[in-house]
Protein backbone atom coordinates (compact mmCIF):
# COMPACT_ATOMS: atom_id res chain seq x y z
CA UNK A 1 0.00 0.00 0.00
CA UNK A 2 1.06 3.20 -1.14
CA UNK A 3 1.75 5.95 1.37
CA UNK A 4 -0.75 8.93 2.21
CA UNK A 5 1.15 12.40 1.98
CA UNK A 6 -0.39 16.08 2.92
CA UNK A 7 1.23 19.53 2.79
CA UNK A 8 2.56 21.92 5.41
CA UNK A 9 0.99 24.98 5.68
CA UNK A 10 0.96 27.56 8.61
CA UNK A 11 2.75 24.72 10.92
CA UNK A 12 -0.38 22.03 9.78
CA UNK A 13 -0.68 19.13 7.87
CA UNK A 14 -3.03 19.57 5.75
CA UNK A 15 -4.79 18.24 2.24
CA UNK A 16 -6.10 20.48 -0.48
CA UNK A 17 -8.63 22.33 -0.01
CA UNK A 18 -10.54 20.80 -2.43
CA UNK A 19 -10.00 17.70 -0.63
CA UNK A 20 -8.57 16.23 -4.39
CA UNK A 21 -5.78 14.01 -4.55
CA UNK A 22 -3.34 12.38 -7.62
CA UNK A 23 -1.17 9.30 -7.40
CA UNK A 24 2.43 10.17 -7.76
CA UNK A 25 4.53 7.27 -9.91
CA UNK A 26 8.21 6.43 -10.16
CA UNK A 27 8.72 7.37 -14.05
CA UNK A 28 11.39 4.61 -14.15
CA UNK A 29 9.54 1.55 -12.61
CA UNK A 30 5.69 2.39 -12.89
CA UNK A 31 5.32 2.12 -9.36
CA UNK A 32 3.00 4.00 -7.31
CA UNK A 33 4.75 6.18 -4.80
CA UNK A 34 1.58 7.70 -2.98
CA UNK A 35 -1.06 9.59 -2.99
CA UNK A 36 -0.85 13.36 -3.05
CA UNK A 37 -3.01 16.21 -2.20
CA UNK A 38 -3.54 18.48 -5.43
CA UNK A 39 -3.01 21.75 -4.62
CA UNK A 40 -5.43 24.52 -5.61
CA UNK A 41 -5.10 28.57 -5.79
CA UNK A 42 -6.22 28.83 -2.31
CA UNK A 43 -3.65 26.57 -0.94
CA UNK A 44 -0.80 28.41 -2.49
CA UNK A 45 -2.58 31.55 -1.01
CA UNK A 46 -2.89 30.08 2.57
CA UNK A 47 1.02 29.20 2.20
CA UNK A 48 1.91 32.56 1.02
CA UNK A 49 0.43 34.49 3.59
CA UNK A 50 1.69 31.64 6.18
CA UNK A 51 5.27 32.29 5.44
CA UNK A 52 4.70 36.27 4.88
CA UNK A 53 3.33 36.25 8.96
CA UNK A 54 6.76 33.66 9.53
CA UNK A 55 8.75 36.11 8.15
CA UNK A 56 7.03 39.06 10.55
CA UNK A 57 7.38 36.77 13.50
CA UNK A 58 10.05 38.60 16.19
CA UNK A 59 11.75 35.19 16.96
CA UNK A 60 13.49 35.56 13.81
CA UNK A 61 14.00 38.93 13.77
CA UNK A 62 17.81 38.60 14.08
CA UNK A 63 18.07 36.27 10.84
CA UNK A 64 19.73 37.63 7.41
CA UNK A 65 19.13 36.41 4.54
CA UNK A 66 22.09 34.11 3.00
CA UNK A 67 23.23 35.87 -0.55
């Protein structure tokens, strides 16, 4: 059996909001790898503004950015 797999948003697991999923494949045996929640618009929007409030949060005030 194929493993279950959900994203990380805003510190939660989560599936899509849509509640869709898609089996992912290995392209050089055929085999399924698991089952994956398809992402919609209002995921990616959810994990934008999650990681816009991240980078407000004070605890990491003191971090640069690596260049």
């Amino acid at each position: 059996m194929a493993d279950e797999y959900r994203m990380l948003i805003a510190g939660e697991w989560s599936g899509s909001q849509s509640g869709a999923t898609f089996e992912a494949t290995s392209p050089s045996t055929g085999e399924l790898i698991g089952t994956l929640p398809e992402g919609t618009r209002g995921d990616v929007r959810r994990a934008v503004a999650a990681a816009a409030d991240a980078r407000r949060d004070r605890r990491f005030a003191g971090h640069r950015r690596r260049r």
